[in-house]
C-alpha atoms as a PDB file:
ATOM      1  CA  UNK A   1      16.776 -11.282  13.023  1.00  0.00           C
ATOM      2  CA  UNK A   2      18.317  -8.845  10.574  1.00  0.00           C
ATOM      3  CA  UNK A   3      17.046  -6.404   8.254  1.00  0.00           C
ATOM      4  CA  UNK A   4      20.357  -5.140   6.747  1.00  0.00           C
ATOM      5  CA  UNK A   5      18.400  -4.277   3.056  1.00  0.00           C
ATOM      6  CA  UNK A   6      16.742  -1.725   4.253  1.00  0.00           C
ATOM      7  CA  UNK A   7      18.808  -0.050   6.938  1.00  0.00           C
ATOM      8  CA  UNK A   8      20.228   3.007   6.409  1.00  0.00           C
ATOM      9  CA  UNK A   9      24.015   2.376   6.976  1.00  0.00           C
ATOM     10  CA  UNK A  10      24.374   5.459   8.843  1.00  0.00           C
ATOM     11  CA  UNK A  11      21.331   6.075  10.880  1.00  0.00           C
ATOM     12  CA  UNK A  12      22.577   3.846  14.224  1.00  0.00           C
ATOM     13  CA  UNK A  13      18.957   5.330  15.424  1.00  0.00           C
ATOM     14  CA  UNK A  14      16.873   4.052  12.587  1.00  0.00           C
ATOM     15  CA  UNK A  15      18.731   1.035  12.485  1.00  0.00           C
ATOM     16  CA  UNK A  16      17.334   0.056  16.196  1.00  0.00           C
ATOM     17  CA  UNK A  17      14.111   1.311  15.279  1.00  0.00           C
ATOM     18  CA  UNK A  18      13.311  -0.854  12.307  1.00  0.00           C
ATOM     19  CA  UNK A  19      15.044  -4.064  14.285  1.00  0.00           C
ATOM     20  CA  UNK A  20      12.464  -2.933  17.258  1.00  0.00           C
ATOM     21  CA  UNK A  21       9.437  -2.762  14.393  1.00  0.00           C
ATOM     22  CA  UNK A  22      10.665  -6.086  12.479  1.00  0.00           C
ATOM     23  CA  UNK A  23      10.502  -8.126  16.062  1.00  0.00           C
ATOM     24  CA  UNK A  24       6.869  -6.204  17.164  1.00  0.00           C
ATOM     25  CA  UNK A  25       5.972  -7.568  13.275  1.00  0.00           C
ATOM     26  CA  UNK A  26       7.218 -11.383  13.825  1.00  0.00           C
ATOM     27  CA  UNK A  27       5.530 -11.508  17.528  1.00  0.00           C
ATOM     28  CA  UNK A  28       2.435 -10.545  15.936  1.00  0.00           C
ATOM     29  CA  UNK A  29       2.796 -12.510  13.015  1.00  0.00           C
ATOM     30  CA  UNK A  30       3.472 -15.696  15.439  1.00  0.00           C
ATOM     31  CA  UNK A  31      -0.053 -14.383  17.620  1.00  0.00           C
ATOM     32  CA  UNK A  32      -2.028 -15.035  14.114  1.00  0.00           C
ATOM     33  CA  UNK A  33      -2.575 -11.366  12.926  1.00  0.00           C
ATOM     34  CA  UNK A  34      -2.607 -10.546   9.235  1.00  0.00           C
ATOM     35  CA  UNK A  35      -0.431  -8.177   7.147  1.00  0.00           C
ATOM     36  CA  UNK A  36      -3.541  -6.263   6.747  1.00  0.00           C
ATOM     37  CA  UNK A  37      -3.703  -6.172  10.699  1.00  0.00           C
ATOM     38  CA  UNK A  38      -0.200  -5.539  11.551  1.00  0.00           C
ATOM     39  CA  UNK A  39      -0.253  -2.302   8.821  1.00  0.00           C
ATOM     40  CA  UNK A  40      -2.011  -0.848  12.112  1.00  0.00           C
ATOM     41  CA  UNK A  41      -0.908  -3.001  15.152  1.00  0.00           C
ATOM     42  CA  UNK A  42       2.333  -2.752  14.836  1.00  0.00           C
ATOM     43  CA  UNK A  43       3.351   0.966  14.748  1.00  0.00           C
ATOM     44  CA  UNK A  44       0.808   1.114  17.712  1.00  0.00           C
ATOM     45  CA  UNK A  45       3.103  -1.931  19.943  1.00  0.00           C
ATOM     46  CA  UNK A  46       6.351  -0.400  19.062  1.00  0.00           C
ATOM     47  CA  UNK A  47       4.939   3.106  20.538  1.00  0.00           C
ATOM     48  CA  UNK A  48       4.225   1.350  23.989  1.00  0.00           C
ATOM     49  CA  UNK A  49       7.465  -0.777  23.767  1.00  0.00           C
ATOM     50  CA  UNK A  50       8.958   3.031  23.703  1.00  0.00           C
ATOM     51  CA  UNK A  51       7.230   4.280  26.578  1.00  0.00           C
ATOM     52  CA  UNK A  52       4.088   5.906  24.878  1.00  0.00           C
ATOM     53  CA  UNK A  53       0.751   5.750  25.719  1.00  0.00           C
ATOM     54  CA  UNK A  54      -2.044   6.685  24.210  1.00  0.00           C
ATOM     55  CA  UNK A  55      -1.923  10.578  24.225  1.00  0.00           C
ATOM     56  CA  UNK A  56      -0.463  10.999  21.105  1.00  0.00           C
ATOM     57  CA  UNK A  57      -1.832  11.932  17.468  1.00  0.00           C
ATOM     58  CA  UNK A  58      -1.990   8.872  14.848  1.00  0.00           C
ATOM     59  CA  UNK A  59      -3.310  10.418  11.840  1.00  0.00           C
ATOM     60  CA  UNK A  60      -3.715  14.105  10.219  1.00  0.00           C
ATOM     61  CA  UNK A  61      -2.078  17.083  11.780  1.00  0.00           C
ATOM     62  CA  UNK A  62      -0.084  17.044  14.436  1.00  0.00           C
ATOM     63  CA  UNK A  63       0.713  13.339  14.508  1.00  0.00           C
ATOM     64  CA  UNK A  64       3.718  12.240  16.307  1.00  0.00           C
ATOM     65  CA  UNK A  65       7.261  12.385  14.202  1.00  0.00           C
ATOM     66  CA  UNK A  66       8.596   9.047  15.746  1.00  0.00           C
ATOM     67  CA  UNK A  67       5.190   7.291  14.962  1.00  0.00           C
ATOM     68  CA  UNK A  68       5.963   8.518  11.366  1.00  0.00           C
ATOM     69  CA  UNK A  69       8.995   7.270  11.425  1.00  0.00           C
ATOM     70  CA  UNK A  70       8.199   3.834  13.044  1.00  0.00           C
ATOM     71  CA  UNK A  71       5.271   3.697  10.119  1.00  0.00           C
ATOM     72  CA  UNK A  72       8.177   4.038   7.425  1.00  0.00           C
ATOM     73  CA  UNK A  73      10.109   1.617   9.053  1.00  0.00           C
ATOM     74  CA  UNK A  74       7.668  -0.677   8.846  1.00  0.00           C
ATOM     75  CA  UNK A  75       6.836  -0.232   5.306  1.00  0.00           C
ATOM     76  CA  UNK A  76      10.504  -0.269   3.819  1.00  0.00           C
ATOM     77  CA  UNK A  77       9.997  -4.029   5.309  1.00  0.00           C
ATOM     78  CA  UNK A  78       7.308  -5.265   2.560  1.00  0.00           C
ATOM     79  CA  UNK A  79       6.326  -3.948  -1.220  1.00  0.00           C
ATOM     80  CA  UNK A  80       3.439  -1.842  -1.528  1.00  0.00           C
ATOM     81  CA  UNK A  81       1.171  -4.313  -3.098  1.00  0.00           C
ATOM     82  CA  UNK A  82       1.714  -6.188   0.586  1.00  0.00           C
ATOM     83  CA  UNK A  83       0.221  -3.857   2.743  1.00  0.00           C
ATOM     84  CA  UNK A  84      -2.199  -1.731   0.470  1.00  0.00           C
ATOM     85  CA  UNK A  85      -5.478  -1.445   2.180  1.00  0.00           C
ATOM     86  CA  UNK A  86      -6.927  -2.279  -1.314  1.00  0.00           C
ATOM     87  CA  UNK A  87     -10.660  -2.596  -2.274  1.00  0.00           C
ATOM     88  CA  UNK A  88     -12.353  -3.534  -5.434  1.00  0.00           C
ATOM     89  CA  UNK A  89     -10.553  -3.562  -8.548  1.00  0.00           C
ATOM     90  CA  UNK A  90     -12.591  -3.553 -11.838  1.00  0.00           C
ATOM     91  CA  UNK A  91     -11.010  -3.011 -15.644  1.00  0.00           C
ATOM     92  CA  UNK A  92     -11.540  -1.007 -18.857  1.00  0.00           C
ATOM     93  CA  UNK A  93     -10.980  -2.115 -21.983  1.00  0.00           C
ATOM     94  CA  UNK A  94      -9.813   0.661 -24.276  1.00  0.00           C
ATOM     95  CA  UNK A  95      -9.372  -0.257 -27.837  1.00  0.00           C
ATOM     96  CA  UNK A  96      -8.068  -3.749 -26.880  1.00  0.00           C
ATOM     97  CA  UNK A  97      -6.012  -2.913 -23.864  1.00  0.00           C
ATOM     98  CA  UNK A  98      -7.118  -3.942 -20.196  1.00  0.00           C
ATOM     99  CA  UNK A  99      -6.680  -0.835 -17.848  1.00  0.00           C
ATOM    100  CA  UNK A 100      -7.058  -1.829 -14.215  1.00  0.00           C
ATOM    101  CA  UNK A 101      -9.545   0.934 -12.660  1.00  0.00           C
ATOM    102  CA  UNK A 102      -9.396   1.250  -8.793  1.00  0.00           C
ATOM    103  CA  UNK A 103     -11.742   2.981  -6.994  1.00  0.00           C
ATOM    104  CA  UNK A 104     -10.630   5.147  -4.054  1.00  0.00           C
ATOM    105  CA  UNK A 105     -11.842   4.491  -0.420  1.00  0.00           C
ATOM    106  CA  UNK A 106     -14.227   7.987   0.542  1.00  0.00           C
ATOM    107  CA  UNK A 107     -15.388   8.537   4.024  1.00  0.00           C
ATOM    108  CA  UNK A 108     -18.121  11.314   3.689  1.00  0.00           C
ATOM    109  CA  UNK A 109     -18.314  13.195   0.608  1.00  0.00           C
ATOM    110  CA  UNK A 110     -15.467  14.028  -1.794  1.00  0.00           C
ATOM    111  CA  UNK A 111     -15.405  15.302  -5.311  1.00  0.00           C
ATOM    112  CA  UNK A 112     -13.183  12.980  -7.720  1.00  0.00           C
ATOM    113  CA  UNK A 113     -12.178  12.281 -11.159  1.00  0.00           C
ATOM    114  CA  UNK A 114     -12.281   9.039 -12.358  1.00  0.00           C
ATOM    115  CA  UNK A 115      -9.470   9.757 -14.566  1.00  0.00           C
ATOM    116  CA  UNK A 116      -7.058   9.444 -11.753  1.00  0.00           C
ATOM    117  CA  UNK A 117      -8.196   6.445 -11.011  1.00  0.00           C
ATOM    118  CA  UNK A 118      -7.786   4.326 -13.966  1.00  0.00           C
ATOM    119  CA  UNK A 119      -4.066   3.082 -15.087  1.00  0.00           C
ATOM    120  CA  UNK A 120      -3.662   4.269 -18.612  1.00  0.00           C
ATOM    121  CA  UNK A 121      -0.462   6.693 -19.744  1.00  0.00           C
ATOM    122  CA  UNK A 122      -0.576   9.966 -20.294  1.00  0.00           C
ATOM    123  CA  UNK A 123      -1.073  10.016 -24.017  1.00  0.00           C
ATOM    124  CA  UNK A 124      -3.721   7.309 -23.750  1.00  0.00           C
ATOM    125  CA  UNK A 125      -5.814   9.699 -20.987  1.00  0.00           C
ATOM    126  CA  UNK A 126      -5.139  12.552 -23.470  1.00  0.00           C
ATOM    127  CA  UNK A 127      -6.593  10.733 -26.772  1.00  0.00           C
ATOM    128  CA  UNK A 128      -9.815   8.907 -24.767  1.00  0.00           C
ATOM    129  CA  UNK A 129     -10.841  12.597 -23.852  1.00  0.00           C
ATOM    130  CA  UNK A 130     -11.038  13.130 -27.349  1.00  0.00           C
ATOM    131  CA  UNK A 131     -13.326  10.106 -27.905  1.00  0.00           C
ATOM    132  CA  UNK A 132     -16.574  11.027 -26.397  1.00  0.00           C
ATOM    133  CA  UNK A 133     -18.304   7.186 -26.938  1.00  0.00           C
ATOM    134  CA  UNK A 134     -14.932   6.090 -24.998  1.00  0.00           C
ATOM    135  CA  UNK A 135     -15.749   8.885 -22.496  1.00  0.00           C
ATOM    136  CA  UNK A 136     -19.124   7.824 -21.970  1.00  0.00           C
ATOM    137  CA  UNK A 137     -18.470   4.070 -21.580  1.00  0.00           C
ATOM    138  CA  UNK A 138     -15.285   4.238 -19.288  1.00  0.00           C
ATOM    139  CA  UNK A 139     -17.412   6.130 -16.772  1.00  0.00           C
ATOM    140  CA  UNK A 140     -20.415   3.420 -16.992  1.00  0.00           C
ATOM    141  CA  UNK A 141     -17.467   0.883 -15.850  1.00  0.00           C
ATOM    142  CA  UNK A 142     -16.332   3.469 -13.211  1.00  0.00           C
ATOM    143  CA  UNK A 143     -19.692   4.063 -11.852  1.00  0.00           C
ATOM    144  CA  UNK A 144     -20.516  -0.087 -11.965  1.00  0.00           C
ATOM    145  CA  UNK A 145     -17.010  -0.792 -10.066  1.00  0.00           C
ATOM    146  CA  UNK A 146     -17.494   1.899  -7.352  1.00  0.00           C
ATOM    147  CA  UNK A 147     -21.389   0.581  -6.766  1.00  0.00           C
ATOM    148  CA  UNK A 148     -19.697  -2.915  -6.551  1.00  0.00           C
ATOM    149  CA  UNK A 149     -16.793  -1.446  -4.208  1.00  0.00           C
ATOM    150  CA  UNK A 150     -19.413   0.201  -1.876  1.00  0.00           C
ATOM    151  CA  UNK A 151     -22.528  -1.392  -1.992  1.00  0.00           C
ATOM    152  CA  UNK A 152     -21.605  -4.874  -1.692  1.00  0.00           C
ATOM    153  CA  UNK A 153     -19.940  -3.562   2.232  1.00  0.00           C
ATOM    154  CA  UNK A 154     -23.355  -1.834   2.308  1.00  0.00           C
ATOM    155  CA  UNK A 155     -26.701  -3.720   1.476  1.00  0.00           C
ATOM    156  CA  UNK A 156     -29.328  -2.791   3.292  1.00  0.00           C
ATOM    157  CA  UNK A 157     -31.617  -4.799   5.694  1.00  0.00           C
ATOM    158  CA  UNK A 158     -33.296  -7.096   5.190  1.00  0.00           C
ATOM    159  CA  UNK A 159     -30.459  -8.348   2.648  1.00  0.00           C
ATOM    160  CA  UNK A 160     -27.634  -7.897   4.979  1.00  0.00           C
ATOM    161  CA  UNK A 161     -29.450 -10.404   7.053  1.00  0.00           C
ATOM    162  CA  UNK A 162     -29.668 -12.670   4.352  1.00  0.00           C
ATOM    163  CA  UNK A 163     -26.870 -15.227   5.229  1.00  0.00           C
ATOM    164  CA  UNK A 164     -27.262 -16.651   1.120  1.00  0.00           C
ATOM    165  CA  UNK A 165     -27.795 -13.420  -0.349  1.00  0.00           C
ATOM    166  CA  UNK A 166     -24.120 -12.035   1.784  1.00  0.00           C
ATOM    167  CA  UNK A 167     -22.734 -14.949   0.523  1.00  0.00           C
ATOM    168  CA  UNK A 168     -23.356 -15.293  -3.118  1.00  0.00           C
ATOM    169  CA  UNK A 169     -23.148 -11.567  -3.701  1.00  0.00           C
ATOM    170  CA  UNK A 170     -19.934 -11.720  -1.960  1.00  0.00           C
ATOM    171  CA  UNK A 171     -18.328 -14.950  -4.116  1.00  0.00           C
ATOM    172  CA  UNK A 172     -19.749 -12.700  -6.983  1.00  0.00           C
ATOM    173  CA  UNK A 173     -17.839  -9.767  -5.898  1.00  0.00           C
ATOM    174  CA  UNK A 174     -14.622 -12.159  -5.716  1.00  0.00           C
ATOM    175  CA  UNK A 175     -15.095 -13.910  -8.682  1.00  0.00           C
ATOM    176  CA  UNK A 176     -15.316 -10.263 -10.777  1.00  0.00           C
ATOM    177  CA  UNK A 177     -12.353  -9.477  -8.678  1.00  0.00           C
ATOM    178  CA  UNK A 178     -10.500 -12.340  -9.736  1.00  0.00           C
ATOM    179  CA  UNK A 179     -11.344 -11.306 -13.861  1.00  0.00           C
ATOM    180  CA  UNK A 180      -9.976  -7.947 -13.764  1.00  0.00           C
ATOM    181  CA  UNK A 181      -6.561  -9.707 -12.045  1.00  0.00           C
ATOM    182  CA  UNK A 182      -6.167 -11.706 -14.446  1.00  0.00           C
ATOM    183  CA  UNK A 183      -6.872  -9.349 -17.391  1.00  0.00           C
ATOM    184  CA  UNK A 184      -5.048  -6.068 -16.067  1.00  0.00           C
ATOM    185  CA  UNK A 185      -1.754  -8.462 -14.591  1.00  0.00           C
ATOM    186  CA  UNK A 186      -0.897  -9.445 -18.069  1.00  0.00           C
ATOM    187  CA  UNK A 187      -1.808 -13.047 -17.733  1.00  0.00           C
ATOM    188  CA  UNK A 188      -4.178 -14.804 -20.365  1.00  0.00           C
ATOM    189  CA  UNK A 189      -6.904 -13.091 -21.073  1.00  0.00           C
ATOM    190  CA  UNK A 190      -8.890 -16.626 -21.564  1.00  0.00           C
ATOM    191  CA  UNK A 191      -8.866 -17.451 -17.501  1.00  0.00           C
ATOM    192  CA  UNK A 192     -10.844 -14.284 -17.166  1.00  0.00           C
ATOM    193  CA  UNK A 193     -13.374 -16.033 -18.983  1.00  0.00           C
ATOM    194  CA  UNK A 194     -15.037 -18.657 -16.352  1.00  0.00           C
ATOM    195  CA  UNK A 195     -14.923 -15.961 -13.453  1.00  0.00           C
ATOM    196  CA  UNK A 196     -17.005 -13.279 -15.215  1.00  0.00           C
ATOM    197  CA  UNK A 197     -19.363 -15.918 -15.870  1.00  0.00           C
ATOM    198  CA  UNK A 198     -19.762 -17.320 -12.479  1.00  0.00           C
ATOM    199  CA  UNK A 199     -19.648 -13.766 -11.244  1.00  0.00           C
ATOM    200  CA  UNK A 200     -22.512 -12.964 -13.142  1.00  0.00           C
ATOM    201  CA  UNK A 201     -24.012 -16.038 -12.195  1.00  0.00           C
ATOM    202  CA  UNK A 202     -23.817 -15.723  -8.443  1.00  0.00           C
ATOM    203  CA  UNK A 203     -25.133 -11.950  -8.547  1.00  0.00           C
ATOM    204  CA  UNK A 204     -28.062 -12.785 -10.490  1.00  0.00           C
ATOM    205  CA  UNK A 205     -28.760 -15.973  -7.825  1.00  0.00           C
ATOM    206  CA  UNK A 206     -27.978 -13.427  -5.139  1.00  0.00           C
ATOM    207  CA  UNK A 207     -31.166 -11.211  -6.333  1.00  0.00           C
ATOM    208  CA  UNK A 208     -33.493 -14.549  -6.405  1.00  0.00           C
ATOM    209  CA  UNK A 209     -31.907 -14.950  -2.935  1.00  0.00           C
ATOM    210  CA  UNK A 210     -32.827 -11.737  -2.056  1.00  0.00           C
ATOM    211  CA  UNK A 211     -36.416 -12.108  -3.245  1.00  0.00           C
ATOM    212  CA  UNK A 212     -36.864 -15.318  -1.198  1.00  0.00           C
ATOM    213  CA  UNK A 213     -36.101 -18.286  -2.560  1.00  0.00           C
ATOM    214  CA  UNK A 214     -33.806 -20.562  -0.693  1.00  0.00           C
ATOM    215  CA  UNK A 215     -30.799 -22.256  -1.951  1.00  0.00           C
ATOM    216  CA  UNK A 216     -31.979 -25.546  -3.540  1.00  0.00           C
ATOM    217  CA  UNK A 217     -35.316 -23.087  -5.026  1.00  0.00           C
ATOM    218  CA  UNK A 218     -32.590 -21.823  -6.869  1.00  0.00           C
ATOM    219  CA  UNK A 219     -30.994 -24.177  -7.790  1.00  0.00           C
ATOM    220  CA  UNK A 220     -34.164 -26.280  -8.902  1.00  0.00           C
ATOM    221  CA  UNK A 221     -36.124 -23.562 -10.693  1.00  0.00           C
ATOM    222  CA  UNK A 222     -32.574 -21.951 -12.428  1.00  0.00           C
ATOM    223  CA  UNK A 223     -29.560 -24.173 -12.717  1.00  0.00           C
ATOM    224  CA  UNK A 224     -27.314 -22.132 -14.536  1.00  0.00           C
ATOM    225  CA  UNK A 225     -29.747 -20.335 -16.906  1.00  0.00           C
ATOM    226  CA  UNK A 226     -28.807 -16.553 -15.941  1.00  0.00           C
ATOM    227  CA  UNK A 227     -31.805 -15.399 -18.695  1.00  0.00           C
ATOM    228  CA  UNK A 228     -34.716 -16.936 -16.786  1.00  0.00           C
ATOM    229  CA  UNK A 229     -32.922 -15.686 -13.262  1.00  0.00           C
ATOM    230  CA  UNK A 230     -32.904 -12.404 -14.464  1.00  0.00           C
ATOM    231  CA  UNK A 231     -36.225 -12.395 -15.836  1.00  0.00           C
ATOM    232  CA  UNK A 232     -37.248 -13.681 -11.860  1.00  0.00           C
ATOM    233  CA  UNK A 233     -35.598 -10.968 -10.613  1.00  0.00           C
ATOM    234  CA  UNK A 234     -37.066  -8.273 -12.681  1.00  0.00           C
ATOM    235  CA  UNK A 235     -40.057  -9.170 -12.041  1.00  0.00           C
ATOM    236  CA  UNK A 236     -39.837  -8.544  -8.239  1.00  0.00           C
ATOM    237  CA  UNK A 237     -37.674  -5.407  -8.661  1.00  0.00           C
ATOM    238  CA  UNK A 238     -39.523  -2.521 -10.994  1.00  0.00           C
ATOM    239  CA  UNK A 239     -36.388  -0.797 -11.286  1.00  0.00           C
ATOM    240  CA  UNK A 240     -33.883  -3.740 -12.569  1.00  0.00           C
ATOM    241  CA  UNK A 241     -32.946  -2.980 -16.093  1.00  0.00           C
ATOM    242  CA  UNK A 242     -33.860  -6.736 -17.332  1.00  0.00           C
ATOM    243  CA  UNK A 243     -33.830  -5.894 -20.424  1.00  0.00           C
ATOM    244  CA  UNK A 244     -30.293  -4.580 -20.572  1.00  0.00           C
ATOM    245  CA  UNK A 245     -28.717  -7.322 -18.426  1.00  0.00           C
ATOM    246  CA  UNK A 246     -30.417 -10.331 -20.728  1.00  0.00           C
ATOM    247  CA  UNK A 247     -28.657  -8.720 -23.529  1.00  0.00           C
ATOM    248  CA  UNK A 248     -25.563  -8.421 -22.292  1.00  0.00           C
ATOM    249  CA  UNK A 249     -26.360 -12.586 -20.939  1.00  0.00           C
ATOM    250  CA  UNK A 250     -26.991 -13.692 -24.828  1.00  0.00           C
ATOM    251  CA  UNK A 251     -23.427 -12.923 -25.575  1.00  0.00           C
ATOM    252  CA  UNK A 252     -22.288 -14.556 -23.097  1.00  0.00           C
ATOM    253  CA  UNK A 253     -21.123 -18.308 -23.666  1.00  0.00           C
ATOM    254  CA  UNK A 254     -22.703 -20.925 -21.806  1.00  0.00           C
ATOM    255  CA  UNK A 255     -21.200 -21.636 -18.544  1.00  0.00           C
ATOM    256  CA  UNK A 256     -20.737 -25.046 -18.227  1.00  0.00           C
ATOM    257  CA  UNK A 257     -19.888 -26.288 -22.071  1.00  0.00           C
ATOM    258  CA  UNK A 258     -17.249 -23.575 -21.841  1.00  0.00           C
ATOM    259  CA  UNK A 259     -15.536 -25.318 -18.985  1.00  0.00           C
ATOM    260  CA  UNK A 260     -14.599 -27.724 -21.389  1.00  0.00           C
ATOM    261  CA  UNK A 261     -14.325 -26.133 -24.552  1.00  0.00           C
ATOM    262  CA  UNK A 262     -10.995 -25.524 -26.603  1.00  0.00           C
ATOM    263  CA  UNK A 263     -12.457 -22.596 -28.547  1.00  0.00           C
ATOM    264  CA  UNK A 264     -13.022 -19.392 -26.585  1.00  0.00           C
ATOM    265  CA  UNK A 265     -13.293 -15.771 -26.737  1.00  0.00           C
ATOM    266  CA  UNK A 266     -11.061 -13.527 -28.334  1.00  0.00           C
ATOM    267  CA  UNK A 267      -9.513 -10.865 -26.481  1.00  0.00           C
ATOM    268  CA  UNK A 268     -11.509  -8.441 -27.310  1.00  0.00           C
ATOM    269  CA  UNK A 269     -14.564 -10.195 -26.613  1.00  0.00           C
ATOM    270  CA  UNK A 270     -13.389 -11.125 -23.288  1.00  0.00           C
ATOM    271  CA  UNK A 271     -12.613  -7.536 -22.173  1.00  0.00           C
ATOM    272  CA  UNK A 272     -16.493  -6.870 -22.954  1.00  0.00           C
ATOM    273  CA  UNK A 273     -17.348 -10.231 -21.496  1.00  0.00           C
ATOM    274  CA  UNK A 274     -15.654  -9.114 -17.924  1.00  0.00           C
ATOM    275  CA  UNK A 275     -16.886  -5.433 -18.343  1.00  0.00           C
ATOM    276  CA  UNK A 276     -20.718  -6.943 -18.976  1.00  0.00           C
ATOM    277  CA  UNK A 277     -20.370  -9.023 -15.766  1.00  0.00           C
ATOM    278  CA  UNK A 278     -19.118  -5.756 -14.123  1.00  0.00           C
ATOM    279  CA  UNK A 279     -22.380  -3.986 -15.243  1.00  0.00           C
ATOM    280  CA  UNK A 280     -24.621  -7.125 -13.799  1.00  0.00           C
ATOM    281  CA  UNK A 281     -22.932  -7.709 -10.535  1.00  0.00           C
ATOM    282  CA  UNK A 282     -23.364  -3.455  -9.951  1.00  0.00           C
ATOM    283  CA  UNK A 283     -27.263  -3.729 -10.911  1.00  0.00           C
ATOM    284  CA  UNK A 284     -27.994  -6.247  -8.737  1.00  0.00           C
ATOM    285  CA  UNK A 285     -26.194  -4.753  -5.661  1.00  0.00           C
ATOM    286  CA  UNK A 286     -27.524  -1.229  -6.693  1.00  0.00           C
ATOM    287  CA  UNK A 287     -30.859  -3.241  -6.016  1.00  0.00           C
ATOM    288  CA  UNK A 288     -29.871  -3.879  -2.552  1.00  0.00           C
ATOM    289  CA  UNK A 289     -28.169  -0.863  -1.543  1.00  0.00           C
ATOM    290  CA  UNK A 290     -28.192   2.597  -1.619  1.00  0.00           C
ATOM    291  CA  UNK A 291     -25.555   3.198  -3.867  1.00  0.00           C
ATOM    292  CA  UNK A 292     -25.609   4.455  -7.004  1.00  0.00           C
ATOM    293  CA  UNK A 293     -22.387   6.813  -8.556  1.00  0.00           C
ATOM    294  CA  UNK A 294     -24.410   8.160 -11.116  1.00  0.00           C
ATOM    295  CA  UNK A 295     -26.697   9.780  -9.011  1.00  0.00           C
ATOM    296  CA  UNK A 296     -24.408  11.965  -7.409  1.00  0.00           C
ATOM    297  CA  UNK A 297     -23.082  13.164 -11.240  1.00  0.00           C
ATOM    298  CA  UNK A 298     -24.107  16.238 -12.361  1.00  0.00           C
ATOM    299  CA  UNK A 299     -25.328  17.168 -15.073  1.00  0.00           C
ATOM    300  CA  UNK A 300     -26.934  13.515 -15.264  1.00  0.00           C
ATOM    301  CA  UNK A 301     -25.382  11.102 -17.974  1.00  0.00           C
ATOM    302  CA  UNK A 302     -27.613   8.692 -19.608  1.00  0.00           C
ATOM    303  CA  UNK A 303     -25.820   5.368 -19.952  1.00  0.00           C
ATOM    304  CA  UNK A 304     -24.386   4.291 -23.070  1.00  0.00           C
ATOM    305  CA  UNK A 305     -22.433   1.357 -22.390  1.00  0.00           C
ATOM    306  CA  UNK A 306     -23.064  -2.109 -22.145  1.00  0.00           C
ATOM    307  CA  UNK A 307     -25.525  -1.096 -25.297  1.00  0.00           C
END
């Protein structure tokens, strides 16, 4: 095994090391674990290979130098994108640009700025700040992406128990997912079109879920008419904003003649399609869970945006 590209030529030390951490990665490659599992397992098998056990410091101050240094090794092996420990990814639409907005993993409290969060230049974060109705609507998106990001991993009981409602509120979660790939990667913006609509879709079948109906229930009483779900669901949750969310389903195009159709939305009426998917998928799960961003905002913004 060789890892020549990313040795450096002169460190006879380093070069053993990151031979040592690309043969730990293969062996537990071969034993079934995940990139996602390695990022952790690895730099942890490589300490024992070297003698270590488990008195030593793996994160914050005072964490071991050659653990550090087995942890770069380990990364100059794959790109970024390979290992990120990535959550939900949601986008913006400003003026008719997609900006991919990612929403930062917080244990415990933390203040942030969603600013920093959202992948627009320089000049564009300097002119939106000077747009107050672009202000306003790129933190409703923020707010409805972190609620997605968090309370989908945290519904509460007895939804979490709820092997449908898990299950279509997590396809929902994948399918908005899948959207804001496909509009923030530079791809088509007209294959973001069938995911935001079964996104929606699945969250809104999710709350009927959620409010006991079983799978063919659903299916019987709704098919794929979102409007009369969401007027089900409102009616067994006082605080759903049906009104909003059945506004935001009459523009969207019908699910299933779309499949098929050679006309669809422009661009710019796909980057509100996704973003009014985003906003549906985060009011169901806010339904569910405790979370809800704009709560912890002060002082309190009403929401402007979807209208």
């Amino acid at each position: 095994m060789c890892y020549f590209f990313a040795m450096k030529i002169h460190d006879s030390t380093y070069e053993k090391l990151l031979y040592l951490v690309g043969t730990t990665d293969k062996e537990l490659f071969d034993a079934g674990e995940d990139i996602k599992q390695r990022y952790e397992s690895v730099p942890i098998a490589v300490m024992k290979k070297l003698g270590y056990g488990g008195d030593y410091v793996i994160a914050g101050h005072g964490k071991s130098e050659i653990l550090q240094r087995i942890e770069g090794a380990f990364a100059s092996i794959y790109r970024k994108q390979d290992i990120a420990m990535g959550g939900h990814i949601g986008v913006f639409m400003y003026r008719d640009i997609f900006a991919r907005v990612g929403v930062p993993h917080v244990f415990g409290q933390a203040v942030i700025n969603p600013f920093e969060f959202v992948d627009l230049t320089p000049v564009q974060l300097r002119i939106i700040q000077t747009e107050q109705e672009e202000v306003e609507t790129f933190f409703d998106q923020f707010s409805d992406i972190a609620d997605v990001q968090y309370g989908t991993q945290e519904l509460k009981e007895p939804f979490v128990k709820n092997e449908l409602v898990v299950r279509y509120v997590g396809l929902s979660r994948l399918h908005l997912h899948s959207a804001s790939a496909v509009l923030t990667g530079g791809y088509d913006y007209r294959g973001a079109v069938q995911s935001s609509l079964l996104a929606t879709e699945l969250a809104l079948k999710s709350g009927a879920a959620a409010l006991g109906l079983n799978e063919l229930e659903i299916k019987m009483q709704f098919n794929h008419n979102n409007a009369k779900i969401a007027d089900f669901v409102q009616a067994g949750w006082s605080k759903f904003d049906g009104a909003r969310v059945n506004r935001v389903i009459a523009k969207q195009p019908p699910y299933v003649p779309n499949r098929y159709s050679a006309t669809q939305p422009n661009r710019r009426e796909v980057g509100h399609l996704v973003m009014g998917a985003q906003y549906i998928v985060s009011e169901i799960v806010r339904q569910m869970s405790d979370r809800n961003f704009r709560n912890g905002v002060q002082p309190p913004m009403a929401r402007r945006y979807p209208a």
